[in-house]
N, C-alpha and C. Protein backbone atom coordinates (compact mmCIF):
# COMPACT_ATOMS: atom_id res chain seq x y z
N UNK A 1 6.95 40.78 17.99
CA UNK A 1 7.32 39.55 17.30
C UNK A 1 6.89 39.64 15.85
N UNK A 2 7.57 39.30 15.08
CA UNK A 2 7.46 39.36 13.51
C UNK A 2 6.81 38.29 13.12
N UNK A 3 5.56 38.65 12.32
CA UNK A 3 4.46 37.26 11.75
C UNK A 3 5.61 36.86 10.44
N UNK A 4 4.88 35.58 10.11
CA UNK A 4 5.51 34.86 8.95
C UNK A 4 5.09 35.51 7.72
N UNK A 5 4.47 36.67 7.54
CA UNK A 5 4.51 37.65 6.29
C UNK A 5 5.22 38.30 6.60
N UNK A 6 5.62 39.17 7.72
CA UNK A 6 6.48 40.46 7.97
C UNK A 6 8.30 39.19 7.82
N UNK A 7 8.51 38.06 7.81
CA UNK A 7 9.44 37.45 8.16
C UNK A 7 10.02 37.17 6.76
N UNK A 8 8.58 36.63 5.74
CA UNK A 8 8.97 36.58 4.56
C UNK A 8 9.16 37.82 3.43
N UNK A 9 8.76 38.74 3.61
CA UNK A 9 9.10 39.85 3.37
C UNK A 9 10.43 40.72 3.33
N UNK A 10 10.83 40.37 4.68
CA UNK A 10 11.99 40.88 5.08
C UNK A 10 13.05 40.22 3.99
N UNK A 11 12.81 38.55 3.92
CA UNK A 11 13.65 37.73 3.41
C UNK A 11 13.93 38.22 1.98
N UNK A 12 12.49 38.13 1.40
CA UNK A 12 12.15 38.35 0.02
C UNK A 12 13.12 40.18 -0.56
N UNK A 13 13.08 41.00 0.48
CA UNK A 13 13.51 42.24 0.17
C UNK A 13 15.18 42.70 0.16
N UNK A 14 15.17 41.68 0.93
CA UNK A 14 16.96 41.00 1.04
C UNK A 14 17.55 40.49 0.27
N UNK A 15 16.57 39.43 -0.78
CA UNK A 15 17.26 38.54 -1.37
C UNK A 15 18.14 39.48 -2.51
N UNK A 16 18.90 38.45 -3.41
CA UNK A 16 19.71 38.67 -5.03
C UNK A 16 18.28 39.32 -5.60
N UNK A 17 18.60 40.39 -6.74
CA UNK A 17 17.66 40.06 -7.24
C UNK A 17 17.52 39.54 -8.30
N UNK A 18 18.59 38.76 -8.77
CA UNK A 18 18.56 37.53 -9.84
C UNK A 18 17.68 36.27 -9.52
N UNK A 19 17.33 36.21 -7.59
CA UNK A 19 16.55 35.02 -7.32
C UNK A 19 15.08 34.96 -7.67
N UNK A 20 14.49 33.84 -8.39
CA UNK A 20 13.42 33.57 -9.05
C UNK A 20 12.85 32.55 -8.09
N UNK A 21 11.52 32.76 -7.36
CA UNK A 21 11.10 31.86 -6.50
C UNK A 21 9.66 31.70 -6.90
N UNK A 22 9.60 29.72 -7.73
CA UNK A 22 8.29 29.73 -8.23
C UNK A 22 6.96 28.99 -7.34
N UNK A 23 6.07 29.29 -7.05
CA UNK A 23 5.55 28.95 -5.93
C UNK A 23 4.55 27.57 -6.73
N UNK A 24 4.28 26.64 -6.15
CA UNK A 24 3.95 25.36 -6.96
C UNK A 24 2.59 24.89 -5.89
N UNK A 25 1.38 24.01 -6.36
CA UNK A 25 0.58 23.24 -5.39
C UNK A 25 0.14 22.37 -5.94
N UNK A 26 0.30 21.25 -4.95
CA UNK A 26 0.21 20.16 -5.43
C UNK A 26 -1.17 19.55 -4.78
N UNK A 27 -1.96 18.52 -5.26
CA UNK A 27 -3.54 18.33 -5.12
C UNK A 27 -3.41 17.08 -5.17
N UNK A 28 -4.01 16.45 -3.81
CA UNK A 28 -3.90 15.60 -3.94
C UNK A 28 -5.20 14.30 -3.64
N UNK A 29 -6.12 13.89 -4.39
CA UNK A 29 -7.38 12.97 -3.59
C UNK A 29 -7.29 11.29 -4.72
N UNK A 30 -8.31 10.75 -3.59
CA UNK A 30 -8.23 9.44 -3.96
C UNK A 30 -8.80 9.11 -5.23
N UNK A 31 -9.40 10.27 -6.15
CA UNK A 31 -9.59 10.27 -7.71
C UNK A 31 -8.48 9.63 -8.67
N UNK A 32 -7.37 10.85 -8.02
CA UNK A 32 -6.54 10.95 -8.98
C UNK A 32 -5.30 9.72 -9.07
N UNK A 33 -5.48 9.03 -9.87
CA UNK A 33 -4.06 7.70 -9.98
C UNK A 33 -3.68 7.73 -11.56
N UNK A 34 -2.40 7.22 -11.67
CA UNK A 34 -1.97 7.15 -13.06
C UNK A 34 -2.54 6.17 -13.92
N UNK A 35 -1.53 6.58 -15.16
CA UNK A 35 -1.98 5.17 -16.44
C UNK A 35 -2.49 3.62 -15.92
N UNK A 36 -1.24 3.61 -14.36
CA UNK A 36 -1.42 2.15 -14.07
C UNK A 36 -2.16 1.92 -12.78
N UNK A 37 -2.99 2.98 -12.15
CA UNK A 37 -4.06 2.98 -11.21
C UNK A 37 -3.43 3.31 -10.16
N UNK A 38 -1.74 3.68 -10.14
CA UNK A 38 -1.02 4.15 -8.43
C UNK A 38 -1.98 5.30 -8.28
N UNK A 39 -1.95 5.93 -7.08
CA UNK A 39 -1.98 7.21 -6.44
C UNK A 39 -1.29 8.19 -7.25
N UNK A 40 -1.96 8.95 -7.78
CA UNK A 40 -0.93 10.18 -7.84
C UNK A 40 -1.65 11.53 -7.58
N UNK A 41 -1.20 12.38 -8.72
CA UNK A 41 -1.52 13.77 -7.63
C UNK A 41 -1.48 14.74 -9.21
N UNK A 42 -2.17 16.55 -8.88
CA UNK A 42 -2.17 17.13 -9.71
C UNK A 42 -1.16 18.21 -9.31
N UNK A 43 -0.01 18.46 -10.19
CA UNK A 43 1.03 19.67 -9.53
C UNK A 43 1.31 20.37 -10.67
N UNK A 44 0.95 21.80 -10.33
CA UNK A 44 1.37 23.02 -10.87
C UNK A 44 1.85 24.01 -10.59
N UNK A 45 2.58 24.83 -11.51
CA UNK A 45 3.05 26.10 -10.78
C UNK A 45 3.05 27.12 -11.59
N UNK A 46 3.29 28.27 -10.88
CA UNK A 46 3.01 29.57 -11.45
C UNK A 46 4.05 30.34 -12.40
N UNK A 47 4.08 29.83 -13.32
CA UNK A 47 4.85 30.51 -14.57
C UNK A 47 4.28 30.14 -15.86
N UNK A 48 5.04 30.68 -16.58
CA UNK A 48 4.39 30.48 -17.91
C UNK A 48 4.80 29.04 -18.66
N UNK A 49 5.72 28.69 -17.73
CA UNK A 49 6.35 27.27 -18.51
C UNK A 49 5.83 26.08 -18.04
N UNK A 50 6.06 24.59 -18.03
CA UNK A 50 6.26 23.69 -17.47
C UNK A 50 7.76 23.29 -16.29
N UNK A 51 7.46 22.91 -15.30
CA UNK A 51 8.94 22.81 -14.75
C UNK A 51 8.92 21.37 -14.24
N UNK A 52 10.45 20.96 -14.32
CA UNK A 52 10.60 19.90 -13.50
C UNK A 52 11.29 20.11 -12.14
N UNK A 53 10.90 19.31 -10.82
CA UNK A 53 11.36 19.90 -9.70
C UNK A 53 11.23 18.51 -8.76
N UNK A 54 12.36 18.38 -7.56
CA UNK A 54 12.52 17.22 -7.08
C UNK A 54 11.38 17.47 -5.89
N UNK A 55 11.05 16.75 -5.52
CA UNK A 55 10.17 16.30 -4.33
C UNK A 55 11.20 16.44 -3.01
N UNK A 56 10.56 17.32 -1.39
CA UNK A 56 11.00 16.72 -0.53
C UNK A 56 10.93 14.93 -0.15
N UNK A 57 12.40 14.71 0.79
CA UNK A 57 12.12 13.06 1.11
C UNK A 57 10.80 12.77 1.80
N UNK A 58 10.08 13.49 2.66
CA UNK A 58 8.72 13.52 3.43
C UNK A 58 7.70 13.04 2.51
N UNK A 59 7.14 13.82 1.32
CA UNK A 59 6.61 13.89 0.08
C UNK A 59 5.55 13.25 0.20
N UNK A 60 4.36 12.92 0.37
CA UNK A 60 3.47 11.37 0.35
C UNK A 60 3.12 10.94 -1.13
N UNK A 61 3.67 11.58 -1.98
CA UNK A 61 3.66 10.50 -3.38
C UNK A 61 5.11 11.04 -3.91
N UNK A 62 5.57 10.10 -4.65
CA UNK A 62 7.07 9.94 -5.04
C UNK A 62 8.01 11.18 -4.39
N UNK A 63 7.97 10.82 -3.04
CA UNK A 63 9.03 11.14 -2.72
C UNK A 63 10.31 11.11 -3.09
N UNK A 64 11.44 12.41 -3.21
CA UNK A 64 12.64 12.57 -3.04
C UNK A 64 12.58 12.61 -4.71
N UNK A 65 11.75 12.28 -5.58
CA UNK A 65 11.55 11.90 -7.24
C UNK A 65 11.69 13.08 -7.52
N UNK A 66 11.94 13.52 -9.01
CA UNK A 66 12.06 14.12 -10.04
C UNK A 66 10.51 14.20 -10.56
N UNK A 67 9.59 15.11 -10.49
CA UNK A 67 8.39 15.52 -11.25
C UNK A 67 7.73 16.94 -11.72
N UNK A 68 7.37 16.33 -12.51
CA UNK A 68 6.98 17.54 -13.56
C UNK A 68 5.49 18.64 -12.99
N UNK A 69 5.96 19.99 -12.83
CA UNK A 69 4.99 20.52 -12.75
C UNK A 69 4.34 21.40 -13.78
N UNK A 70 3.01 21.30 -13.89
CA UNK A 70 2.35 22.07 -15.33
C UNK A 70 2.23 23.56 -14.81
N UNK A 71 2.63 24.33 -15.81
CA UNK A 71 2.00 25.64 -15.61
C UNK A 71 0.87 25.92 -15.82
N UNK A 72 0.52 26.86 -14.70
CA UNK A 72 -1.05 27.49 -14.79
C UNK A 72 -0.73 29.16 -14.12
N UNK A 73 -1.38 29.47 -14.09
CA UNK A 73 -2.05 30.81 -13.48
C UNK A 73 -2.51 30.81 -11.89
N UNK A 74 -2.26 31.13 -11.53
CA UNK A 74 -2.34 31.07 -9.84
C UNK A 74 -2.23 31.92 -8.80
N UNK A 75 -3.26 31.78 -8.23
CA UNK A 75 -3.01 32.94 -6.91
C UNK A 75 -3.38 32.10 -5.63
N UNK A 76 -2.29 32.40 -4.63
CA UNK A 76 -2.19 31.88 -3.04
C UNK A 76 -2.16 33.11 -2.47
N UNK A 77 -3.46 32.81 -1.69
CA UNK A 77 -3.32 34.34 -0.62
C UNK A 77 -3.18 33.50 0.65
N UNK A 78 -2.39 33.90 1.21
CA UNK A 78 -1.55 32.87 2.69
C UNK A 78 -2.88 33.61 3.75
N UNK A 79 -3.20 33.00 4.64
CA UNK A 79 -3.78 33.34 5.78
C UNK A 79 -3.08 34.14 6.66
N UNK A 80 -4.08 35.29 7.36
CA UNK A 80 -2.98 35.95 8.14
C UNK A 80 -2.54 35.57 9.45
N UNK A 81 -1.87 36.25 9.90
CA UNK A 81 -1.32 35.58 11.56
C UNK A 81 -1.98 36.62 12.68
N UNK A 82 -2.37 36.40 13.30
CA UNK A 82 -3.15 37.07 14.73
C UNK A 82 -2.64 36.75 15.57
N UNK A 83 -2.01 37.36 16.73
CA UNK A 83 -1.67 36.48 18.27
C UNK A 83 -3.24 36.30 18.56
N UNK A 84 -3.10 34.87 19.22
CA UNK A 84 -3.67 34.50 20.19
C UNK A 84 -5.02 33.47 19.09
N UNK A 85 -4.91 33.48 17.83
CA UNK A 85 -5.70 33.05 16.78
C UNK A 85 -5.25 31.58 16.41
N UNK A 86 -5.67 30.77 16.11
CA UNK A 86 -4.95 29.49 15.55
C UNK A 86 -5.98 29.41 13.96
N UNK A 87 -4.66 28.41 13.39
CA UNK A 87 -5.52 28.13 11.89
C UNK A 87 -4.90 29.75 11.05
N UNK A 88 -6.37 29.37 10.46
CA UNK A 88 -6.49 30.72 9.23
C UNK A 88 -6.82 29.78 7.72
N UNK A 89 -6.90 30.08 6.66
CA UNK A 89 -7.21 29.83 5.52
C UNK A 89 -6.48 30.07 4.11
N UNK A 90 -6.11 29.38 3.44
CA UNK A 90 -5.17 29.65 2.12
C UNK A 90 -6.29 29.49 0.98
N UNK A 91 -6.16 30.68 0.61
CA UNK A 91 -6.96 31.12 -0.70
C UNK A 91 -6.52 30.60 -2.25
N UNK A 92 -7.20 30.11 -2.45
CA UNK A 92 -6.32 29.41 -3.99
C UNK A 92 -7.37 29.71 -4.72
N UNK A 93 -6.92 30.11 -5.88
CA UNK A 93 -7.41 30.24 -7.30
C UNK A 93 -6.56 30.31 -8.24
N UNK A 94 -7.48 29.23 -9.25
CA UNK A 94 -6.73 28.58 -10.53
C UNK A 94 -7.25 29.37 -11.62
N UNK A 95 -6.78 29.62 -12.70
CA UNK A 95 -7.27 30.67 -13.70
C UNK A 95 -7.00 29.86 -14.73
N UNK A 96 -8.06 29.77 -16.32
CA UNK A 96 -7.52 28.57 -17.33
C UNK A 96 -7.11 27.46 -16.93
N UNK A 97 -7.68 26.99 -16.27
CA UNK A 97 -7.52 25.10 -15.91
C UNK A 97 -7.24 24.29 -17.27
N UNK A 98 -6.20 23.99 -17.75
CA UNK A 98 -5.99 23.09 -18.99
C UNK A 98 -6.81 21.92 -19.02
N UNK A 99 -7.42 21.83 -20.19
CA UNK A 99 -8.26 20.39 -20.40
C UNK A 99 -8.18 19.19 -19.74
N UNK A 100 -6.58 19.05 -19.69
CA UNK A 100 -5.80 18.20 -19.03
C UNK A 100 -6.05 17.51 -17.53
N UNK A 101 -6.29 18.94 -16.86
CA UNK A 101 -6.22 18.28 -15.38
C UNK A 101 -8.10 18.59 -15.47
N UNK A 102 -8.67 19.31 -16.13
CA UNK A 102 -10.01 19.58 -15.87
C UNK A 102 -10.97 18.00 -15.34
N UNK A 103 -11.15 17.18 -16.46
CA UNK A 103 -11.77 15.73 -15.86
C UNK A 103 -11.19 15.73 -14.29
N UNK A 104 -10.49 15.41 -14.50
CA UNK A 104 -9.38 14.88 -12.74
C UNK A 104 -10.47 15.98 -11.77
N UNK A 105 -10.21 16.88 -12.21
CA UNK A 105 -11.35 18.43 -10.60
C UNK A 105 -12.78 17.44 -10.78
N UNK A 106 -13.23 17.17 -11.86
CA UNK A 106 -14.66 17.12 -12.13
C UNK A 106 -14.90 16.17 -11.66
N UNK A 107 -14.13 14.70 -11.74
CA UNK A 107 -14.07 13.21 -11.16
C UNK A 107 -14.11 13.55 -9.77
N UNK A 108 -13.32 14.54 -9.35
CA UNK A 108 -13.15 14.14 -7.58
C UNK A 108 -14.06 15.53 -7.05
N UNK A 109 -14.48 16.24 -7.77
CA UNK A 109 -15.88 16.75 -7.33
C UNK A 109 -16.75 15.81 -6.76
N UNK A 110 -17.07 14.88 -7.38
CA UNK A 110 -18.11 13.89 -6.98
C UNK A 110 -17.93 12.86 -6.45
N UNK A 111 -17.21 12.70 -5.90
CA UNK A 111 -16.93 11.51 -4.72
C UNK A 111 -16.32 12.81 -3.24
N UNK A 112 -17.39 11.79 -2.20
CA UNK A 112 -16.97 12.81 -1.18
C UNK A 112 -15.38 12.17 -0.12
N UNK A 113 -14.52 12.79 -0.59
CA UNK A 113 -13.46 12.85 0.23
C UNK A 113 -12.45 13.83 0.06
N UNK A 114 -11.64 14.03 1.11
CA UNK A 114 -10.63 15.00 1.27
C UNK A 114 -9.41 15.08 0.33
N UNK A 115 -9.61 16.45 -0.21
CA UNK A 115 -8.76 16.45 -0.83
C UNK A 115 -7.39 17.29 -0.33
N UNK A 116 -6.06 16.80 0.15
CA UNK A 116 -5.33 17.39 0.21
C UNK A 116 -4.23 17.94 -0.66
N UNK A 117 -3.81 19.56 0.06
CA UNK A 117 -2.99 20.57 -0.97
C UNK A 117 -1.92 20.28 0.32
N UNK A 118 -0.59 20.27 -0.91
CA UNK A 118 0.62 21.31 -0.77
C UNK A 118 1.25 22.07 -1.63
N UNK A 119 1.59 23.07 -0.65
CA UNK A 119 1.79 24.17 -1.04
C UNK A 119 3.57 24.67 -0.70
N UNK A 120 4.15 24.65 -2.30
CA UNK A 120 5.92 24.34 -2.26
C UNK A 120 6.27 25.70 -2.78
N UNK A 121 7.47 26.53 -2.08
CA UNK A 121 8.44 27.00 -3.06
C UNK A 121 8.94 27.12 -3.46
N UNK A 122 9.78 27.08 -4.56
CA UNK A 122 11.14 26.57 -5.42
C UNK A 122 11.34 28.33 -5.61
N UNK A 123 13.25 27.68 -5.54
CA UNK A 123 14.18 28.66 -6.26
C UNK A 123 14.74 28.67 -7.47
N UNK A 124 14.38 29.23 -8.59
CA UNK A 124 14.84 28.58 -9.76
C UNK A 124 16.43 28.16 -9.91
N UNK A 125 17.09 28.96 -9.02
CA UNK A 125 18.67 28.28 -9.21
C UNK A 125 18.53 26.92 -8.85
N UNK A 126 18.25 26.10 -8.16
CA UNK A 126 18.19 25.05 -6.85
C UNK A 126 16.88 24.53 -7.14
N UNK A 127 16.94 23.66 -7.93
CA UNK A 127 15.04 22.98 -7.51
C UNK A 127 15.68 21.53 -7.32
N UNK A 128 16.40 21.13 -6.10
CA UNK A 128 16.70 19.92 -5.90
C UNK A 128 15.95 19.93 -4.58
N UNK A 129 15.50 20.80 -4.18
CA UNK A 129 14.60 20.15 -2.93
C UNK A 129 13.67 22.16 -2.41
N UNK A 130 12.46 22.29 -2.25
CA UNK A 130 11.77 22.87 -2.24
C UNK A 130 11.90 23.59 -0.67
N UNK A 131 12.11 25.11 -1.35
CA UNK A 131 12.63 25.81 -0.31
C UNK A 131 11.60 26.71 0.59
N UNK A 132 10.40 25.98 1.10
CA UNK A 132 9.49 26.55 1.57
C UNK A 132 8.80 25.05 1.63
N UNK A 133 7.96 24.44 2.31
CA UNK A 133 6.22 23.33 2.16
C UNK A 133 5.66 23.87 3.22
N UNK A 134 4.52 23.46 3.00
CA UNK A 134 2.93 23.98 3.71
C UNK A 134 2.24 22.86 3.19
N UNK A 135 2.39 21.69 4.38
CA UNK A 135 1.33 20.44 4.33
C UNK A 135 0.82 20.12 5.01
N UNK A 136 -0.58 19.29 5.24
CA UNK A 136 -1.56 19.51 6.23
C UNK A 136 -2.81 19.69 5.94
N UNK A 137 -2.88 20.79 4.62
CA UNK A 137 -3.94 21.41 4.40
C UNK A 137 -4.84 20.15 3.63
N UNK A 138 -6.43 20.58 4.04
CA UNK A 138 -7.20 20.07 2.86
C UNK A 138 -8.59 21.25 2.53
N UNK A 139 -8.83 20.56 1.47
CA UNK A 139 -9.76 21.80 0.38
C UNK A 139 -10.84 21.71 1.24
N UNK A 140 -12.00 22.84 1.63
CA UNK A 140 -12.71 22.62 2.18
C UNK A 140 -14.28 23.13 1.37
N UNK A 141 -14.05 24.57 0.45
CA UNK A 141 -14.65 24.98 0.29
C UNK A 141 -14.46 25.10 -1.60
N UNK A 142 -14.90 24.59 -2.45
CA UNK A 142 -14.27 24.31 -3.69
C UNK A 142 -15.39 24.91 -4.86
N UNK A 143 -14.84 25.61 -5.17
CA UNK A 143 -16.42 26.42 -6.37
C UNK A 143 -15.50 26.00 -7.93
N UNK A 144 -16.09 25.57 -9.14
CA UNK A 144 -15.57 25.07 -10.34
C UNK A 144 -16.58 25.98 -11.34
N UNK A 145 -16.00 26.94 -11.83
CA UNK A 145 -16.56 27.63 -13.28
C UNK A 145 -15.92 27.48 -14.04
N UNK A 146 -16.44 28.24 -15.41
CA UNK A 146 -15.59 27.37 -16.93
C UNK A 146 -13.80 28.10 -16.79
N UNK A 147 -13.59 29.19 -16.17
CA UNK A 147 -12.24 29.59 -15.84
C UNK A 147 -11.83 29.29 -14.91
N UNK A 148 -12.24 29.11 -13.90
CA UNK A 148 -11.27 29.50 -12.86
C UNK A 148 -11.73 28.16 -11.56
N UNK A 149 -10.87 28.05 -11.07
CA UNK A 149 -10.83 27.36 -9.39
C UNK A 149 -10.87 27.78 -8.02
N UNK A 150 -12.12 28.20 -7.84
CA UNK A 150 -11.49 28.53 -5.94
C UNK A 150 -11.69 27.52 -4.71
N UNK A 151 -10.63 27.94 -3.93
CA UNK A 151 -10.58 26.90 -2.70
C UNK A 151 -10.23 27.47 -1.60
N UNK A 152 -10.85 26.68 -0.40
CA UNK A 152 -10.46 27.89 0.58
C UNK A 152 -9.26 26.12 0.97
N UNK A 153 -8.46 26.27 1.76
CA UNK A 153 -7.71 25.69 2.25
C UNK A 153 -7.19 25.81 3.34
N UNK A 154 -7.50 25.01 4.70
CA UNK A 154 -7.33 24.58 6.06
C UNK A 154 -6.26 23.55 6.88
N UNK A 155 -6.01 24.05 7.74
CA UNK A 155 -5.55 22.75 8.26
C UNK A 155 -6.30 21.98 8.75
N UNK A 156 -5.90 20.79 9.22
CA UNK A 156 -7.02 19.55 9.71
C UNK A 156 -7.05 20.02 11.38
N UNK A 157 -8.06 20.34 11.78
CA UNK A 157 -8.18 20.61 13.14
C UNK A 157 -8.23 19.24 14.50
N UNK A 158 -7.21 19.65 14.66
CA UNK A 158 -6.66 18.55 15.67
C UNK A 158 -6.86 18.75 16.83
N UNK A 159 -7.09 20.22 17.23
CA UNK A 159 -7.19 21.01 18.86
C UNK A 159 -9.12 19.74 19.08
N UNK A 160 -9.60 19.95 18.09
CA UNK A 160 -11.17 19.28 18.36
C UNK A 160 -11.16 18.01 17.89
N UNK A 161 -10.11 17.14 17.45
CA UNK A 161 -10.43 15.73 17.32
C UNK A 161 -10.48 14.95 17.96
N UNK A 162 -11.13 13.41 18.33
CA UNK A 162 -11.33 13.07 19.70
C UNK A 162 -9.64 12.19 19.40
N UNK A 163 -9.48 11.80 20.67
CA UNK A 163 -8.26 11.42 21.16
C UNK A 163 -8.46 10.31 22.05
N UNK A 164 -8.72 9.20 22.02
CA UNK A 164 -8.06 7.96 20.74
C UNK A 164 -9.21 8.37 19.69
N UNK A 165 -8.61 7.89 18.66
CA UNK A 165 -10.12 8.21 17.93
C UNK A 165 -10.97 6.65 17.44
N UNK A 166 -10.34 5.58 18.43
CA UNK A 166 -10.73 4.49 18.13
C UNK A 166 -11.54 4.22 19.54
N UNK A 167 -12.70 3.88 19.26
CA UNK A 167 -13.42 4.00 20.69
C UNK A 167 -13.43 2.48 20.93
N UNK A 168 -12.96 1.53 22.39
CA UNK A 168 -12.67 0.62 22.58
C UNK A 168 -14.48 0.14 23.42
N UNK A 169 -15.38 -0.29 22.83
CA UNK A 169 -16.50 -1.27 23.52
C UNK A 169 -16.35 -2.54 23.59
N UNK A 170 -17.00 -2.76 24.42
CA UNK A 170 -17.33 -3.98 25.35
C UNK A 170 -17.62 -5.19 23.73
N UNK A 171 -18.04 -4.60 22.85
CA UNK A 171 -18.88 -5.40 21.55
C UNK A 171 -17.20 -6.37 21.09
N UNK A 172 -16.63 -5.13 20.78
CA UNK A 172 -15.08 -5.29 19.99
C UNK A 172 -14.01 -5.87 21.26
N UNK A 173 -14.09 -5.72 22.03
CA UNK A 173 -12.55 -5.96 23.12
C UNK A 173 -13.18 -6.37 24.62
N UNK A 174 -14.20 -7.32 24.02
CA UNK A 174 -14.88 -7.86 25.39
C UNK A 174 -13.73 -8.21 27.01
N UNK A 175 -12.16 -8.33 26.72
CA UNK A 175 -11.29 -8.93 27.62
C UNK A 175 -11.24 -7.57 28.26
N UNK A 176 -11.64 -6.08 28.09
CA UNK A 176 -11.17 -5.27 28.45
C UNK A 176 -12.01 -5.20 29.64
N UNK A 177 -13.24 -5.17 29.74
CA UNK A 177 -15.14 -5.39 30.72
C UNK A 177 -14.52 -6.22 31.59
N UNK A 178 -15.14 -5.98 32.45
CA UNK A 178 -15.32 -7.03 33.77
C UNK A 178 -16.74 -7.77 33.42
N UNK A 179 -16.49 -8.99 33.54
CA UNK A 179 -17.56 -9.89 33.74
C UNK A 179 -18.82 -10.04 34.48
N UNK A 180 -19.00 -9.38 35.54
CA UNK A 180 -19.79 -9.24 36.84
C UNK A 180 -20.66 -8.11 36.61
């Protein structure tokens, strides 16, 4: 059976080779909101330019929208595939972090919550909807020097979460207890 590197590979060695596929990640924690305090998010991608690129309809911030991604420097090392293994880890590192998004890392350094990545690929012919996502993930392991960004990146482990995860006592839902 062919892993999802030996699959993308195949694809990638097949393709035109006029096709330009820019790989983008988007960051997302409860730091980051705009001018007017919405939610938003930090998205970049790997070229030398700025790009604009539509959002899948799924999206959890402006979906199906038109937004701008900043260029940076970037490396995604995909986790590998093992039979019989679940999970794995996406390696991210940011190189020259622009001034720009730098505050935004440093703000949500210090508040403890999850920060979630996706991880998009665009075709430069076609950036009306992103021809690859990888969502799910959040940052787990996050190191900040004056260059660079590393992160290890996980999925949320669900095989070990409890199930309900709302625990029903006698305190909260007394009608549920028997009286006696």
């Amino acid at each position: 059976m062919a892993t999802v590197t030996e699959a993308w590979q195949e694809a990638i060695a097949s393709a035109p080779a006029d096709m330009v596929v820019l790989s983008t990640l988007e960051l997302i924690h409860p730091t980051f909101v705009d001018d007017q305090g919405n939610p938003d998010s930090i998205r970049v991608v790997l070229d030398e330019e700025d790009h604009t690129f539509t959002l899948e309809a799924t999206a959890p911030l402006h979906a199906g929208q038109q937004v701008l991604f900043e260029a940076l420097a970037l490396t995604v090392t995909q986790p590998e595939q093992e039979d019989g293994k679940l999970g794995g880890s996406l390696q991210i590192e940011l190189d020259n972090v622009p001034r720009t998004i730098l505050p935004s890392l440093h703000a949500a350094a210090s508040v403890r919550a999850r920060a979630q990545i996706i991880y998009r690929e665009y075709v430069l012919d076609d950036t009306t909807e992103p021809d690859l996502v990888i969502d799910g993930l959040s940052a787990k392991i996050v190191q900040i020097t004056q260059t660079k960004i590393t992160c290890s990146a996980t999925f949320l482990d669900l095989l070990n979460a409890s199930f309900p995860t709302r625990i029903f006592s006698q305190e909260d839902f007394p009608g549920l207890f028997d009286g006696s």
